[in-house]
C-alpha atoms as a PDB file:
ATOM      1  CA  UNK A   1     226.020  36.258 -23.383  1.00  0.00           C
ATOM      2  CA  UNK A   2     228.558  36.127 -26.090  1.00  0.00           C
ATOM      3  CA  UNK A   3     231.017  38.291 -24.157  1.00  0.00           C
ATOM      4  CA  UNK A   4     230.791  36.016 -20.999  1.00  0.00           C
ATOM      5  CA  UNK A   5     233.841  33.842 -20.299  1.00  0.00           C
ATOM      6  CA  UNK A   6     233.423  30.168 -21.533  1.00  0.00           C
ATOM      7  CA  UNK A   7     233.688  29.337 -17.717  1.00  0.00           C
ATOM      8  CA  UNK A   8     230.900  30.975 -16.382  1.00  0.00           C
ATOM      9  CA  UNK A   9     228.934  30.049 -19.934  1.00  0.00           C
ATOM     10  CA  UNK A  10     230.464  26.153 -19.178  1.00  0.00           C
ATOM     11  CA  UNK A  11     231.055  25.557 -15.602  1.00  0.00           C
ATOM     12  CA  UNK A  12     232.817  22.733 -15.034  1.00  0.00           C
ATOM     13  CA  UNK A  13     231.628  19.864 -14.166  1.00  0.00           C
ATOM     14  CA  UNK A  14     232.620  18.541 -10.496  1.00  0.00           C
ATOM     15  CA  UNK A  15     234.337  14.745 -11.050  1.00  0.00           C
ATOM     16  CA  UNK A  16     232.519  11.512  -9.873  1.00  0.00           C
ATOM     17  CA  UNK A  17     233.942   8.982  -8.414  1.00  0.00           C
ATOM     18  CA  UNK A  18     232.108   6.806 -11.690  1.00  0.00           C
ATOM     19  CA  UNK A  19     232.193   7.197 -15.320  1.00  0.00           C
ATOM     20  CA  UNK A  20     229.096   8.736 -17.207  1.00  0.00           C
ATOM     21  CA  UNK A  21     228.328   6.196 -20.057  1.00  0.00           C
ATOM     22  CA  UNK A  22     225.418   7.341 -22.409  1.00  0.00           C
ATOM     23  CA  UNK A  23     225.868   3.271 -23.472  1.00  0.00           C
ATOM     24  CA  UNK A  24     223.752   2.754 -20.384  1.00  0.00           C
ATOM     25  CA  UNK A  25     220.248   4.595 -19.234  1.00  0.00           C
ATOM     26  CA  UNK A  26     220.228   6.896 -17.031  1.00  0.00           C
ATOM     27  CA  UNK A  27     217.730   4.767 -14.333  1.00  0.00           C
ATOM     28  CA  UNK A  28     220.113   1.910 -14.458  1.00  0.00           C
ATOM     29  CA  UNK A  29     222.903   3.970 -13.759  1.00  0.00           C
ATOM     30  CA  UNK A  30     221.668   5.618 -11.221  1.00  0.00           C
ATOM     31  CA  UNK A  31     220.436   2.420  -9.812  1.00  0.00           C
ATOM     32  CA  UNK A  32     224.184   1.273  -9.536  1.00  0.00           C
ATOM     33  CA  UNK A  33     224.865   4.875  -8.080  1.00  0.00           C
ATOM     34  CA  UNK A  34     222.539   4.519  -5.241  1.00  0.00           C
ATOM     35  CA  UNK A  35     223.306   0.866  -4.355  1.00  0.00           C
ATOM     36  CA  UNK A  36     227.026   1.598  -4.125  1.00  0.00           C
ATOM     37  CA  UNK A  37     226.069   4.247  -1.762  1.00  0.00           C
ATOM     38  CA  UNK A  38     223.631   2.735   0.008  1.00  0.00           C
ATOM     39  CA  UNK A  39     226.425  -0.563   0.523  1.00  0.00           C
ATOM     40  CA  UNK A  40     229.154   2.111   1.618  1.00  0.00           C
ATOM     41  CA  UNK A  41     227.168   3.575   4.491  1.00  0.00           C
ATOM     42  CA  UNK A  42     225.537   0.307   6.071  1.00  0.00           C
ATOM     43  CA  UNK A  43     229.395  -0.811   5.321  1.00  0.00           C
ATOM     44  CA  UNK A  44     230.738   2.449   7.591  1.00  0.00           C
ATOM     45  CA  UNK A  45     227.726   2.035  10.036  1.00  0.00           C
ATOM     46  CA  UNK A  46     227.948  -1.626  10.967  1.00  0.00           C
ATOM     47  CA  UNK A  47     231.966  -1.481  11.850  1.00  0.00           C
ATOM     48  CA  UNK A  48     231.137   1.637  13.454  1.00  0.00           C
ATOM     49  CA  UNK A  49     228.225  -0.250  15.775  1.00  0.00           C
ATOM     50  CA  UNK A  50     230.120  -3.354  15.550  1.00  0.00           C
ATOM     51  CA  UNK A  51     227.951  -5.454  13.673  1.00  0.00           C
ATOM     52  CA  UNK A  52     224.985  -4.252  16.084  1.00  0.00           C
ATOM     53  CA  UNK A  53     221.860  -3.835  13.630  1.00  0.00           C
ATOM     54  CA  UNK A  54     219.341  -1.924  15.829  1.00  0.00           C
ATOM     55  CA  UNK A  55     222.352   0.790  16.733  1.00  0.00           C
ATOM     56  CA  UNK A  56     223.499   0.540  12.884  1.00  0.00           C
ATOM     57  CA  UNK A  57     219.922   1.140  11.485  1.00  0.00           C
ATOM     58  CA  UNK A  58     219.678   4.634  14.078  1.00  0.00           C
ATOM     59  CA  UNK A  59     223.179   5.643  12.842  1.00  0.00           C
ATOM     60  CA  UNK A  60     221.611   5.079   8.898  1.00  0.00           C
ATOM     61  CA  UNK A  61     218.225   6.593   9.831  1.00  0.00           C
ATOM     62  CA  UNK A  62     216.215   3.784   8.928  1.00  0.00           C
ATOM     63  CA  UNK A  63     214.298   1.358  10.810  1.00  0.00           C
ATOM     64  CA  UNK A  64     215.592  -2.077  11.970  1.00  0.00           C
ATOM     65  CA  UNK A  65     213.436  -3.950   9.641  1.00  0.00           C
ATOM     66  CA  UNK A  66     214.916  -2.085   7.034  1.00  0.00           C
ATOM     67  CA  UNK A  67     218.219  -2.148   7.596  1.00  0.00           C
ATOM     68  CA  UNK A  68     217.685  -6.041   8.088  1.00  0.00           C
ATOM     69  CA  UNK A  69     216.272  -6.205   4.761  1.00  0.00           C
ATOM     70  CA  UNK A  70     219.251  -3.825   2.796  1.00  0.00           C
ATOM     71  CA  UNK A  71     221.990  -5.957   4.486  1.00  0.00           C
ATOM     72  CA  UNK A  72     220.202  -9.097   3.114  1.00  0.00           C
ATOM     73  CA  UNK A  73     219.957  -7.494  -0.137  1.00  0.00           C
ATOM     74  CA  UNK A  74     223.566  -6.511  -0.338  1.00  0.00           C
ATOM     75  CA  UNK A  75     224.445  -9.645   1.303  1.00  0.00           C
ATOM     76  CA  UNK A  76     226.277  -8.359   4.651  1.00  0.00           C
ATOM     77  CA  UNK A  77     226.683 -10.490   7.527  1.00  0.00           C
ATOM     78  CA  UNK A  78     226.757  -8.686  10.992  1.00  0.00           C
ATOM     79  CA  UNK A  79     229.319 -11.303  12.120  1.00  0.00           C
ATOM     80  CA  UNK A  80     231.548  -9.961   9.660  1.00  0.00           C
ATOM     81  CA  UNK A  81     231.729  -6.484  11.575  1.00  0.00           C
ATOM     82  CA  UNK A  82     231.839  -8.010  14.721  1.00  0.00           C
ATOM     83  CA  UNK A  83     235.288  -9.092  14.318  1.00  0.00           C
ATOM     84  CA  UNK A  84     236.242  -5.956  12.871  1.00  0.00           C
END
Protein backbone atom coordinates (compact mmCIF):
# COMPACT_ATOMS: atom_id res chain seq x y z
CA UNK A 1 0.00 0.00 0.00
CA UNK A 2 2.81 2.30 0.77
CA UNK A 3 4.07 2.27 -2.82
CA UNK A 4 0.56 3.20 -4.23
CA UNK A 5 0.19 6.76 -5.54
CA UNK A 6 -1.49 9.17 -2.99
CA UNK A 7 -4.30 9.37 -5.71
CA UNK A 8 -5.43 6.06 -5.88
CA UNK A 9 -4.67 5.83 -1.79
CA UNK A 10 -6.84 9.48 -1.69
CA UNK A 11 -9.20 9.78 -4.49
CA UNK A 12 -10.49 12.89 -4.77
CA UNK A 13 -13.36 13.88 -3.71
CA UNK A 14 -16.04 14.95 -6.52
CA UNK A 15 -17.24 18.87 -5.55
CA UNK A 16 -20.83 19.62 -4.26
CA UNK A 17 -22.66 22.15 -5.15
CA UNK A 18 -22.78 22.83 -0.87
CA UNK A 19 -20.20 23.17 1.70
CA UNK A 20 -19.50 20.19 4.17
CA UNK A 21 -19.62 21.81 7.71
CA UNK A 22 -18.78 19.30 10.60
CA UNK A 23 -20.41 22.58 12.72
CA UNK A 24 -23.67 20.97 11.68
CA UNK A 25 -24.89 17.04 11.96
CA UNK A 26 -24.87 15.12 9.42
CA UNK A 27 -29.06 14.41 9.50
CA UNK A 28 -29.64 18.08 9.42
CA UNK A 29 -27.51 18.55 6.64
CA UNK A 30 -28.67 16.16 4.73
CA UNK A 31 -32.12 17.27 5.53
CA UNK A 32 -31.26 20.68 3.78
CA UNK A 33 -29.63 18.47 0.94
CA UNK A 34 -32.73 16.64 0.15
CA UNK A 35 -35.20 19.57 0.47
CA UNK A 36 -33.16 21.68 -1.95
CA UNK A 37 -33.46 18.82 -4.25
CA UNK A 38 -36.65 17.87 -3.73
CA UNK A 39 -37.72 22.04 -4.34
CA UNK A 40 -35.49 21.98 -7.63
CA UNK A 41 -37.33 19.14 -9.32
CA UNK A 42 -41.11 19.99 -8.42
CA UNK A 43 -39.53 23.61 -9.46
CA UNK A 44 -38.33 21.99 -13.13
CA UNK A 45 -41.53 19.77 -13.24
CA UNK A 46 -44.28 22.30 -12.67
CA UNK A 47 -42.88 24.93 -15.51
CA UNK A 48 -42.35 21.96 -17.48
CA UNK A 49 -46.35 20.84 -16.99
CA UNK A 50 -47.24 24.35 -16.64
CA UNK A 51 -48.36 24.53 -13.27
CA UNK A 52 -50.52 21.24 -13.99
CA UNK A 53 -50.17 19.10 -10.64
CA UNK A 54 -51.55 15.67 -11.71
CA UNK A 55 -49.04 15.81 -15.02
CA UNK A 56 -46.23 17.37 -12.61
CA UNK A 57 -46.63 14.62 -9.89
CA UNK A 58 -46.23 11.66 -13.06
CA UNK A 59 -43.19 13.64 -14.35
CA UNK A 60 -41.77 13.50 -10.31
CA UNK A 61 -43.00 9.91 -9.81
CA UNK A 62 -45.11 10.55 -7.00
CA UNK A 63 -48.69 10.57 -6.49
CA UNK A 64 -50.95 13.68 -6.75
CA UNK A 65 -51.63 13.78 -3.13
CA UNK A 66 -48.14 13.94 -2.64
CA UNK A 67 -47.00 16.25 -4.78
CA UNK A 68 -49.96 18.47 -3.39
CA UNK A 69 -48.62 18.07 -0.06
CA UNK A 70 -44.51 18.85 -1.04
CA UNK A 71 -45.63 22.01 -2.96
CA UNK A 72 -47.53 23.10 0.22
CA UNK A 73 -44.60 22.31 2.21
CA UNK A 74 -42.18 24.23 0.09
CA UNK A 75 -44.75 26.76 -0.43
CA UNK A 76 -45.22 26.68 -4.43
CA UNK A 77 -48.17 28.01 -6.01
CA UNK A 78 -49.22 26.31 -9.37
CA UNK A 79 -50.36 29.76 -10.58
CA UNK A 80 -46.93 30.79 -10.40
CA UNK A 81 -45.91 28.24 -13.27
CA UNK A 82 -48.80 28.90 -15.14
CA UNK A 83 -47.60 32.16 -16.24
CA UNK A 84 -44.30 30.89 -16.84
Amino acid sequence: MQNLPPEILYPPTPSLPFEINLERPLPELVKDVVATVEQEYLRKALVKTQGNVSRGARVCGLSRRCMTAKMAEYKLDKAVFKEI
